[in-house]
C-alpha atoms as a PDB file:
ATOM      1  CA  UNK A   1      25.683-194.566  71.936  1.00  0.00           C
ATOM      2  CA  UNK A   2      26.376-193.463  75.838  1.00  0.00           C
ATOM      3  CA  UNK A   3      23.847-191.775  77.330  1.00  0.00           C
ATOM      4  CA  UNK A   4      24.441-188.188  78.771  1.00  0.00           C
ATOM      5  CA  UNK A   5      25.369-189.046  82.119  1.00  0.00           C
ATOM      6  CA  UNK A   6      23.475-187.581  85.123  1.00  0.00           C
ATOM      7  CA  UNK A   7      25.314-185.254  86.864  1.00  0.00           C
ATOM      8  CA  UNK A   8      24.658-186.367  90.317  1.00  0.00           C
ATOM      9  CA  UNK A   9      26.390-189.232  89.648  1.00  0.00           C
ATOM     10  CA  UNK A  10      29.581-188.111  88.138  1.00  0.00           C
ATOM     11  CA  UNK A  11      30.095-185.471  91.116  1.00  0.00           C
ATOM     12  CA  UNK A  12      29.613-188.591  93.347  1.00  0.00           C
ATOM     13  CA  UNK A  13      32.008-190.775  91.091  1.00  0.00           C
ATOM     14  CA  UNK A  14      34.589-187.976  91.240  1.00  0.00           C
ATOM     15  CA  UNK A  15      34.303-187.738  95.026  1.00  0.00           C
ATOM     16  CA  UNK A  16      35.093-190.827  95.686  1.00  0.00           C
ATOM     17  CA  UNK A  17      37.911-191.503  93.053  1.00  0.00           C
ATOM     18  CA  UNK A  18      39.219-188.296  94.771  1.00  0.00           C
ATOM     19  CA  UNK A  19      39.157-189.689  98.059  1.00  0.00           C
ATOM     20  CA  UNK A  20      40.230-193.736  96.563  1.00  0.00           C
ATOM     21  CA  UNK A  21      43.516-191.672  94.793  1.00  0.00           C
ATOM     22  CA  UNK A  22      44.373-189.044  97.113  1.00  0.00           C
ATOM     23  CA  UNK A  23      46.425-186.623  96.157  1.00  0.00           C
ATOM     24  CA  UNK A  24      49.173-185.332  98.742  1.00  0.00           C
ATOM     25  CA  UNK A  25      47.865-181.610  98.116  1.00  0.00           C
ATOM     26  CA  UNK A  26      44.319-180.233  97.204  1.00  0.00           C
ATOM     27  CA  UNK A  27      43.142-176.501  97.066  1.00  0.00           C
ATOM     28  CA  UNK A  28      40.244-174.679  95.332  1.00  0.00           C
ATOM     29  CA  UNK A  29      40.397-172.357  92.747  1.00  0.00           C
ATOM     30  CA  UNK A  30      36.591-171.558  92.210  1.00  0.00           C
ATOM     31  CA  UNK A  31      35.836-175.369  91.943  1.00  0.00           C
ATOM     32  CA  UNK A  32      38.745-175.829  90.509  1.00  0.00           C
ATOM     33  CA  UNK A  33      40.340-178.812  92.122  1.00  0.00           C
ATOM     34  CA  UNK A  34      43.933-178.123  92.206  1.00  0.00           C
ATOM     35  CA  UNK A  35      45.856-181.533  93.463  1.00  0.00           C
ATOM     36  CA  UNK A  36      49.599-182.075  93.381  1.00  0.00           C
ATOM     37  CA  UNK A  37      51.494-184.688  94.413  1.00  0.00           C
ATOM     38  CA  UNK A  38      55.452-184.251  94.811  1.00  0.00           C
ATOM     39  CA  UNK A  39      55.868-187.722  95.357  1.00  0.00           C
ATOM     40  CA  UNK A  40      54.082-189.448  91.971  1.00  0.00           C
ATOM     41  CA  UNK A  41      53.730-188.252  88.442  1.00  0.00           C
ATOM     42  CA  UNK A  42      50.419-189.459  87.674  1.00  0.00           C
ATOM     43  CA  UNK A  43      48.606-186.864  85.748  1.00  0.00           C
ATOM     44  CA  UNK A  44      45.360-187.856  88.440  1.00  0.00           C
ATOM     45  CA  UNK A  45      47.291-186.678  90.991  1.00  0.00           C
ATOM     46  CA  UNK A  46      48.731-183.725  89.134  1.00  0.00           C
ATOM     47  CA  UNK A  47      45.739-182.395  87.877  1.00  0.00           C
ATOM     48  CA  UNK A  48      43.144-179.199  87.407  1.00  0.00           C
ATOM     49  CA  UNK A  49      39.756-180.601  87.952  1.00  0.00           C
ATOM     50  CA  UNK A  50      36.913-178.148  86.633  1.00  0.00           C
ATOM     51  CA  UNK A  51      33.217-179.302  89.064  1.00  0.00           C
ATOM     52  CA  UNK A  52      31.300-177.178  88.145  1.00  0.00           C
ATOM     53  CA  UNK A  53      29.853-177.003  84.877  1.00  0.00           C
ATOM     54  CA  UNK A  54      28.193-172.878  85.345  1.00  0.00           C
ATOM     55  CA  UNK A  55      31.974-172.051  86.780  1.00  0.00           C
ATOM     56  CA  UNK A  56      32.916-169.893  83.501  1.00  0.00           C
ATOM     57  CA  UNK A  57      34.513-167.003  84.839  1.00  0.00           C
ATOM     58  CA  UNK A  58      38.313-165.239  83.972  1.00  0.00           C
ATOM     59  CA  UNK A  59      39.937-168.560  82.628  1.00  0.00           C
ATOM     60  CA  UNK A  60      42.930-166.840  81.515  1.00  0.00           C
ATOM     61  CA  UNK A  61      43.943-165.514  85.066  1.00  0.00           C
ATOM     62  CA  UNK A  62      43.456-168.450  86.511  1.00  0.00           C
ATOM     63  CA  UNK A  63      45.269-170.523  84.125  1.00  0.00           C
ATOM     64  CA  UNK A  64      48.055-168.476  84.763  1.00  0.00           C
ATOM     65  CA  UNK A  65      48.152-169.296  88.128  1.00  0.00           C
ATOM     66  CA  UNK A  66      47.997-172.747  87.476  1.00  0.00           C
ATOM     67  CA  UNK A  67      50.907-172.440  85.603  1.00  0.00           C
ATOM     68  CA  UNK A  68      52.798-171.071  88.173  1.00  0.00           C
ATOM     69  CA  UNK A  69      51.708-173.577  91.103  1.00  0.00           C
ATOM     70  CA  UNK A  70      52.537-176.692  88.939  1.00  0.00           C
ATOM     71  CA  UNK A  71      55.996-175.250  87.973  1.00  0.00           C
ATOM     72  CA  UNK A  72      56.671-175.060  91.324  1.00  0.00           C
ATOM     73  CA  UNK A  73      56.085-178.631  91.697  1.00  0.00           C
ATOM     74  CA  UNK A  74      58.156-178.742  88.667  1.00  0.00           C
ATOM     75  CA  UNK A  75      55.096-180.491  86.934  1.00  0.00           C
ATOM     76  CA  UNK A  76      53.410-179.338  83.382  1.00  0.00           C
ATOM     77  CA  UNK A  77      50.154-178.054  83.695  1.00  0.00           C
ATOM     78  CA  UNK A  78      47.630-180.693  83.176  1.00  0.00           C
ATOM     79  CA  UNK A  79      43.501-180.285  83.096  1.00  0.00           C
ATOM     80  CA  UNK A  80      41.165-183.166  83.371  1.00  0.00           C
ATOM     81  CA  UNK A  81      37.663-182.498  81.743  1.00  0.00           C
ATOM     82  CA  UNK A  82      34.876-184.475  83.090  1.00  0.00           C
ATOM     83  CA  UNK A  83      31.370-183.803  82.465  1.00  0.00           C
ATOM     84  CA  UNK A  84      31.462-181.168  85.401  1.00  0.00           C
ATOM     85  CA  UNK A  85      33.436-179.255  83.073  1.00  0.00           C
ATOM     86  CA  UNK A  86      32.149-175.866  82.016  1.00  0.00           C
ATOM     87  CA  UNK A  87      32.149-176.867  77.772  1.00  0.00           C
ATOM     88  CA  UNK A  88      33.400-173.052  77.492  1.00  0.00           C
ATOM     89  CA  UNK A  89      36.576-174.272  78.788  1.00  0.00           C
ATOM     90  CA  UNK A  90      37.136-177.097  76.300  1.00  0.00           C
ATOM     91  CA  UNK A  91      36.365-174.588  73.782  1.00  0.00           C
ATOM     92  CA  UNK A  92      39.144-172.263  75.148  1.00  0.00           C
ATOM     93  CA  UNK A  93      41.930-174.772  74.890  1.00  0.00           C
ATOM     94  CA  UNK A  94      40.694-175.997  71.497  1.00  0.00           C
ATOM     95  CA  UNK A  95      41.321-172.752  70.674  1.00  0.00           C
ATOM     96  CA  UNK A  96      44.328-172.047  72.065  1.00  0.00           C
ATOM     97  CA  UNK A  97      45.231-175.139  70.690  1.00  0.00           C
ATOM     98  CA  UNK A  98      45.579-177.490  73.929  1.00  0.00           C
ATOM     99  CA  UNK A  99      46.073-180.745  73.138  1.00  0.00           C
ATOM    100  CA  UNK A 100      43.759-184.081  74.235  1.00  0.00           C
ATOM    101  CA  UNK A 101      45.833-186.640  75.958  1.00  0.00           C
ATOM    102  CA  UNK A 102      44.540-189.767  77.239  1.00  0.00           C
ATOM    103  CA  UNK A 103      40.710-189.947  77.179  1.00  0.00           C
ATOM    104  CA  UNK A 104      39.659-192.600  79.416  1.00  0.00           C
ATOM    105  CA  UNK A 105      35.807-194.196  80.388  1.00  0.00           C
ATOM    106  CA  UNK A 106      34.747-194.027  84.014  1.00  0.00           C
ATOM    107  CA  UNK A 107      32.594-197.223  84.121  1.00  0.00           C
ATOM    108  CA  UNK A 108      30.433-199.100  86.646  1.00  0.00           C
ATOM    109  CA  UNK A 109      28.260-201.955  87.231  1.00  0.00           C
ATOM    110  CA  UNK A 110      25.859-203.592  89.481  1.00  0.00           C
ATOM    111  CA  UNK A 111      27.704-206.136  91.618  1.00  0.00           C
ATOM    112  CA  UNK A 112      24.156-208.117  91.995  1.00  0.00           C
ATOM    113  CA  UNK A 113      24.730-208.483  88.398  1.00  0.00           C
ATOM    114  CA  UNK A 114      28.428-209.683  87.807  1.00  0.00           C
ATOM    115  CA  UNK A 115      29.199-213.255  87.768  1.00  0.00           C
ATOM    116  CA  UNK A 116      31.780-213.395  90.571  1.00  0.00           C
ATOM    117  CA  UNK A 117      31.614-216.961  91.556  1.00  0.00           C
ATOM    118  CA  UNK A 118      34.737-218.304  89.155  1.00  0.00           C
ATOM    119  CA  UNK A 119      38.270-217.642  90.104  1.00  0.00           C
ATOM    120  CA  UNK A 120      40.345-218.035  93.140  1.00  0.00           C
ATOM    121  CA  UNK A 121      39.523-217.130  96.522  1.00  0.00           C
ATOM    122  CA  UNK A 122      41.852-215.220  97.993  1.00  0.00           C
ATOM    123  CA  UNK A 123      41.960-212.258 101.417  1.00  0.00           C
ATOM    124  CA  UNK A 124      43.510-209.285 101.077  1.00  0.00           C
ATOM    125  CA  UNK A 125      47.085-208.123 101.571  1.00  0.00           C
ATOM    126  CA  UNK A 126      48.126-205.533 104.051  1.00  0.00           C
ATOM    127  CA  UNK A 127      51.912-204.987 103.296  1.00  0.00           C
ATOM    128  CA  UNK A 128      51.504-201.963 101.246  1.00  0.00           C
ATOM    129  CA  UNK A 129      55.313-202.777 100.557  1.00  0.00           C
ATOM    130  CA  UNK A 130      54.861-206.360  98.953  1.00  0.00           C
ATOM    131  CA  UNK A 131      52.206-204.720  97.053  1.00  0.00           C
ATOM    132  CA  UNK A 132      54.036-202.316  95.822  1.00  0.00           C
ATOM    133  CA  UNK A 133      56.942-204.306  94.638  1.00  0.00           C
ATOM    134  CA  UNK A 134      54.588-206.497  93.039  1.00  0.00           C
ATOM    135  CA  UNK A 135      53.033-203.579  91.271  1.00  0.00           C
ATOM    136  CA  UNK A 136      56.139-202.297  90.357  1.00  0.00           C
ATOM    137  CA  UNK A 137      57.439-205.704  88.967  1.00  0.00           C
ATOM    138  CA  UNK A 138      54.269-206.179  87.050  1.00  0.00           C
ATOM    139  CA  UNK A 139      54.720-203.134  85.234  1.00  0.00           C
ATOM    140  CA  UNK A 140      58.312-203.359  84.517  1.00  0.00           C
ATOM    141  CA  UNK A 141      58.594-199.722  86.284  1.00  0.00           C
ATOM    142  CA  UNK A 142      61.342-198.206  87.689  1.00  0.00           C
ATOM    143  CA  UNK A 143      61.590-198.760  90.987  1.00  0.00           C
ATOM    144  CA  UNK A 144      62.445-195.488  92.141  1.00  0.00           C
ATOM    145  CA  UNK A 145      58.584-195.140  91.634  1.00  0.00           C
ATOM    146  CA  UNK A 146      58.377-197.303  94.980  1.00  0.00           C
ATOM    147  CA  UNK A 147      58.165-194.276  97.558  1.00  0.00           C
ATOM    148  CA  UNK A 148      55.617-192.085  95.827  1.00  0.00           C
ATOM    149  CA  UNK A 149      53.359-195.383  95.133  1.00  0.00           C
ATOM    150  CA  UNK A 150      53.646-195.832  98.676  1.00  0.00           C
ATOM    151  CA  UNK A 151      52.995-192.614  99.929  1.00  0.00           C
ATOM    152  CA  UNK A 152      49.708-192.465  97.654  1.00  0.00           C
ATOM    153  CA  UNK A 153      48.905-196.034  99.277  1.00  0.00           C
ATOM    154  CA  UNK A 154      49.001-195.293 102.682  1.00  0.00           C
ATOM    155  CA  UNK A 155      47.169-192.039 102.683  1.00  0.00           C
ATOM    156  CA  UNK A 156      43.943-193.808 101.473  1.00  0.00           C
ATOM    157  CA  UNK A 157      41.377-193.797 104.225  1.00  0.00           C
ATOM    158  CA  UNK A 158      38.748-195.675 103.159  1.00  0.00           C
ATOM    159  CA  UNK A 159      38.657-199.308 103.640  1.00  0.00           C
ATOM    160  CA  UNK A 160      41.175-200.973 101.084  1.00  0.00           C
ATOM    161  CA  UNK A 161      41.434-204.583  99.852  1.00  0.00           C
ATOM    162  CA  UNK A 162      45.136-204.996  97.619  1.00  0.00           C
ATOM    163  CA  UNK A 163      45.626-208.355  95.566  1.00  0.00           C
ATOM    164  CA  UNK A 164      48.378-209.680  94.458  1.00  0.00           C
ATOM    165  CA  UNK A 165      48.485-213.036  91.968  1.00  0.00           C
ATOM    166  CA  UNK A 166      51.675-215.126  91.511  1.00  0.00           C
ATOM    167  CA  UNK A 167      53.108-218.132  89.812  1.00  0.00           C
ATOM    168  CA  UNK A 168      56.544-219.882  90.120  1.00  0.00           C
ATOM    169  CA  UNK A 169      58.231-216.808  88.488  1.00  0.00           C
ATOM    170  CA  UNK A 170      56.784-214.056  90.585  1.00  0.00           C
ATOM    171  CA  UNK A 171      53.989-212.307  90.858  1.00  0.00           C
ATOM    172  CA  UNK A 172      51.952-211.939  87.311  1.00  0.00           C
ATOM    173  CA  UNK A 173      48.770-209.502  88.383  1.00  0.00           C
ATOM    174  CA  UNK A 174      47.706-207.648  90.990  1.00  0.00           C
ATOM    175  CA  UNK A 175      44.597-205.021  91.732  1.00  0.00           C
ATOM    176  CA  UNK A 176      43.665-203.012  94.635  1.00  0.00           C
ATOM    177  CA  UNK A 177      40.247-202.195  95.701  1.00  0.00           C
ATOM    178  CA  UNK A 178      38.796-199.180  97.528  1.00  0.00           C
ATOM    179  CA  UNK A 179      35.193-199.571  99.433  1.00  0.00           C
ATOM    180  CA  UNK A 180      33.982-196.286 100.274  1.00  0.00           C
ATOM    181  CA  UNK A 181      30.536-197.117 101.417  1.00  0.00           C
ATOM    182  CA  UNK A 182      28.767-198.902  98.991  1.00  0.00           C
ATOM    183  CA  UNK A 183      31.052-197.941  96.263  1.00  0.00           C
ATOM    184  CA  UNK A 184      33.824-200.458  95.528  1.00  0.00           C
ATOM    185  CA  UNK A 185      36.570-198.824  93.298  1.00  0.00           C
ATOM    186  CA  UNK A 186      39.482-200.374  91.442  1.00  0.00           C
ATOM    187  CA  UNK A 187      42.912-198.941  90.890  1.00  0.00           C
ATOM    188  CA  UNK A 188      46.524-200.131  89.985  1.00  0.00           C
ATOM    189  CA  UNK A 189      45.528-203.320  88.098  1.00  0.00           C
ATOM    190  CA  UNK A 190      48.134-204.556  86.316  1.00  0.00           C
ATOM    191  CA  UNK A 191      49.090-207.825  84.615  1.00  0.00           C
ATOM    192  CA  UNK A 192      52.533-208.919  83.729  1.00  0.00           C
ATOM    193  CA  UNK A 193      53.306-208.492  79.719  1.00  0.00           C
ATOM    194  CA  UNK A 194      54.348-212.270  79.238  1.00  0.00           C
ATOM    195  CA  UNK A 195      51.103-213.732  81.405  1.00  0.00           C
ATOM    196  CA  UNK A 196      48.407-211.484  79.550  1.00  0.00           C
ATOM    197  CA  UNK A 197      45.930-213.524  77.789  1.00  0.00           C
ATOM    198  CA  UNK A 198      45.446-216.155  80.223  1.00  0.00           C
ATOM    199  CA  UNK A 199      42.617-215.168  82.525  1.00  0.00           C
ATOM    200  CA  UNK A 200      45.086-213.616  85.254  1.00  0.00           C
ATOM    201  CA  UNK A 201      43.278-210.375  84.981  1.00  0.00           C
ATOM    202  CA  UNK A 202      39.402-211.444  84.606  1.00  0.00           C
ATOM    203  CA  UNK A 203      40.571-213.971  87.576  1.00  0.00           C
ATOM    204  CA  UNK A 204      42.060-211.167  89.781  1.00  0.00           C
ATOM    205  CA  UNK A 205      39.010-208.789  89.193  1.00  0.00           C
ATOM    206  CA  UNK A 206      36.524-211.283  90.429  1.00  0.00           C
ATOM    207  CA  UNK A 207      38.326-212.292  93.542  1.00  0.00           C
ATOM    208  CA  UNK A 208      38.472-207.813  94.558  1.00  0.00           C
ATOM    209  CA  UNK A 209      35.156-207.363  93.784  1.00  0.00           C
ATOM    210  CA  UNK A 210      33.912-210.588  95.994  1.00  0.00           C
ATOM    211  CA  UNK A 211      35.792-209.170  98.599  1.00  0.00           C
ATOM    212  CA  UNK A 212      34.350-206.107  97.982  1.00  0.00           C
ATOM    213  CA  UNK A 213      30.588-207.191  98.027  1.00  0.00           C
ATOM    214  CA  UNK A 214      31.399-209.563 101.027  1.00  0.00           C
ATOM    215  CA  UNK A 215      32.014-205.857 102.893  1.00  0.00           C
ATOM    216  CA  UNK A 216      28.997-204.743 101.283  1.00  0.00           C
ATOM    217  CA  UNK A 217      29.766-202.837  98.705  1.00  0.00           C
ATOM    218  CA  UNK A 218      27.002-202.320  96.113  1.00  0.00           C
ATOM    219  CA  UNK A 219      28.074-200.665  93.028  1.00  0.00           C
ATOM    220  CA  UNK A 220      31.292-201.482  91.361  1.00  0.00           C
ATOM    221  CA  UNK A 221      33.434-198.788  89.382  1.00  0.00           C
ATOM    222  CA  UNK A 222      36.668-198.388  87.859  1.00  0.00           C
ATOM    223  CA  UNK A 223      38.973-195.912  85.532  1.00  0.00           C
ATOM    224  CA  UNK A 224      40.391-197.282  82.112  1.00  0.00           C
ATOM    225  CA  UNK A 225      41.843-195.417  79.133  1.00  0.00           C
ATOM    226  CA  UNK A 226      40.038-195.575  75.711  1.00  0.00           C
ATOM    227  CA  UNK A 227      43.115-197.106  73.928  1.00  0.00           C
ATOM    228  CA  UNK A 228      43.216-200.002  76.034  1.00  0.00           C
ATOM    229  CA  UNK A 229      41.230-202.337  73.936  1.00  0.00           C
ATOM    230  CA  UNK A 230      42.029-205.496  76.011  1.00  0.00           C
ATOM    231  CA  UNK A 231      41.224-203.824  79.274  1.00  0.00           C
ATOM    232  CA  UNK A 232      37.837-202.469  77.571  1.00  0.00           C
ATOM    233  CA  UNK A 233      36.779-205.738  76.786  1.00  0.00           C
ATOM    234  CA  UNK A 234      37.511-207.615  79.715  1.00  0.00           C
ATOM    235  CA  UNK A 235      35.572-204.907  81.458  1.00  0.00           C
ATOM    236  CA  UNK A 236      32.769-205.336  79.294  1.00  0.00           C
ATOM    237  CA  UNK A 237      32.952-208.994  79.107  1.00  0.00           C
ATOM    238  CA  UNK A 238      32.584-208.774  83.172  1.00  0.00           C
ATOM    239  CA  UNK A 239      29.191-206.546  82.913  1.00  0.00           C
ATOM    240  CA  UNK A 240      30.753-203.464  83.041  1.00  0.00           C
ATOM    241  CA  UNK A 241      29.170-200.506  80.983  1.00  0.00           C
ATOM    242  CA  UNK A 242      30.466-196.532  80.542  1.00  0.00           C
ATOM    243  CA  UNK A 243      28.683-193.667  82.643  1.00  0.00           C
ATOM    244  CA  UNK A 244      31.130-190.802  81.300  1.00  0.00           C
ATOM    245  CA  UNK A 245      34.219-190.120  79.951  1.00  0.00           C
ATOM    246  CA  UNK A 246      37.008-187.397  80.633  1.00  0.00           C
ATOM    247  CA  UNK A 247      40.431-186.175  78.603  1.00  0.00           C
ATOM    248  CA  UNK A 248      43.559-184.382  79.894  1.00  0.00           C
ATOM    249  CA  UNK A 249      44.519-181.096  78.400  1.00  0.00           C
ATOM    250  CA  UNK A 250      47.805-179.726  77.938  1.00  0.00           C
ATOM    251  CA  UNK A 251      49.846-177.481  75.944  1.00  0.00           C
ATOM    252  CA  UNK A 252      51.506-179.266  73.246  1.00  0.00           C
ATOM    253  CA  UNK A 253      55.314-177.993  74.488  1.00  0.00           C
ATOM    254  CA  UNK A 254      54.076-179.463  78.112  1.00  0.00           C
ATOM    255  CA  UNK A 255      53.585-182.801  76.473  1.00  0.00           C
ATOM    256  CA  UNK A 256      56.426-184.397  77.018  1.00  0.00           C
ATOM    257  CA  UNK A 257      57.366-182.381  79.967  1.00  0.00           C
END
């Protein structure tokens, strides 16, 4: 059973994901974080973000003009429910009969604590474009995804470590890591479909986080959806365990929008 986590820690968790993932625009409704991002689709950067959990006030109005700032983006109006979520406002869309897309665990651990010694050794890129590409290859994306990746990838200000891991066919796995502080974050890991299996992304992991406690980072943390059973136990495997969890809302005929 997880723990009800404390809520000092998930604001400071969500800060600092904001500030990993950046999103090109942010504005406040309330404490409603409103971010949109022309450029990428990802639902984290196209995403109402309730913080505060006593904000409970006119939800109808304001959902209405969250519908009309996302359609001007031309995106469907997603909501992502963490903890700092007023539970009113779950209860609204279950009753208007929003649908739950996606839950995904927020987890950390205690770099102290992870066995990081195995693997290869290995600096950090700085060619956002290679890193890109190889992201993009990994995935088997399209690659007109390549400028908005990009854009998100150079507007991150905190210091940044991206890895990328290759063979003789390419590259099979790559991971970027965010240190803000003492607060290493991972994003964008990815491992190539025919190369899963075979240690590439336990391997790739360990050699982001040693950079990242080399620059004295502290606390390790990371984003992965619920249905990803192979991610979930590689993460747990690696010492990793859940502090909270959070779902997207949307309307079911924004779905597939």
């Amino acid at each position: 059973m997880i723990p009800v986590p404390e809520l000092s820690l998930v604001r400071r968790l969500e800060a600092v994901g904001f500030r990993a993932w950046p999103a090109a625009s942010v504005h406040y409704d309330g404490s409603w974080a409103v971010r949109l991002t022309a450029s990428h689709p990802s639902r984290r950067l196209n995403s109402v973000n309730p913080l505060d959990p006593a904000d409970q006030r006119d939800f109808e109005s304001r959902i209405a003009r969250m519908e009309h700032r996302f359609a001007s983006y031309n995106r469907p109006l997603v909501f992502r429910l963490s903890p700092l979520a007023p539970s009113t406002l779950a209860a609204h869309f279950d009753k208007e009969g929003w649908q739950r897309v996606a839950e995904t665990r927020v987890l950390k651990a205690d770099l102290k604590e992870l066995d990081l010694d195995s693997g290869i050794d290995q600096l950090p890129g700085k060619d956002i474009g290679r890193f890109v590409d190889a992201s993009i290859s990994i995935r088997a994306e399209d690659p007109e995804r390549k400028p908005g990746l990009t854009e998100v990838l150079e507007s991150i200000r905190p210091p940044n470590g991206m890895f990328v891991m290759e063979d003789s066919t390419g590259p099979v796995a790559c991971a970027l890591c965010v240190r803000d502080n003492d607060m290493a974050g991972l994003f964008d890991i990815g491992v190539c479909q025919d190369c899963q299996g075979m240690g590439y992304g336990r391997s790739i992991v360990r050699t982001a986080l040693r950079w990242a406690r080399q620059q004295g980072a502290k606390t390790a943390w990371l984003q992965v959806e619920s249905a990803n059973k192979g991610a979930n136990a590689l993460y747990s495997r690696l010492g990793f365990e859940e502090v909270y969890s959070y779902v997207y809302r949307m309307k079911k005929s924004d779905r597939h929008g």
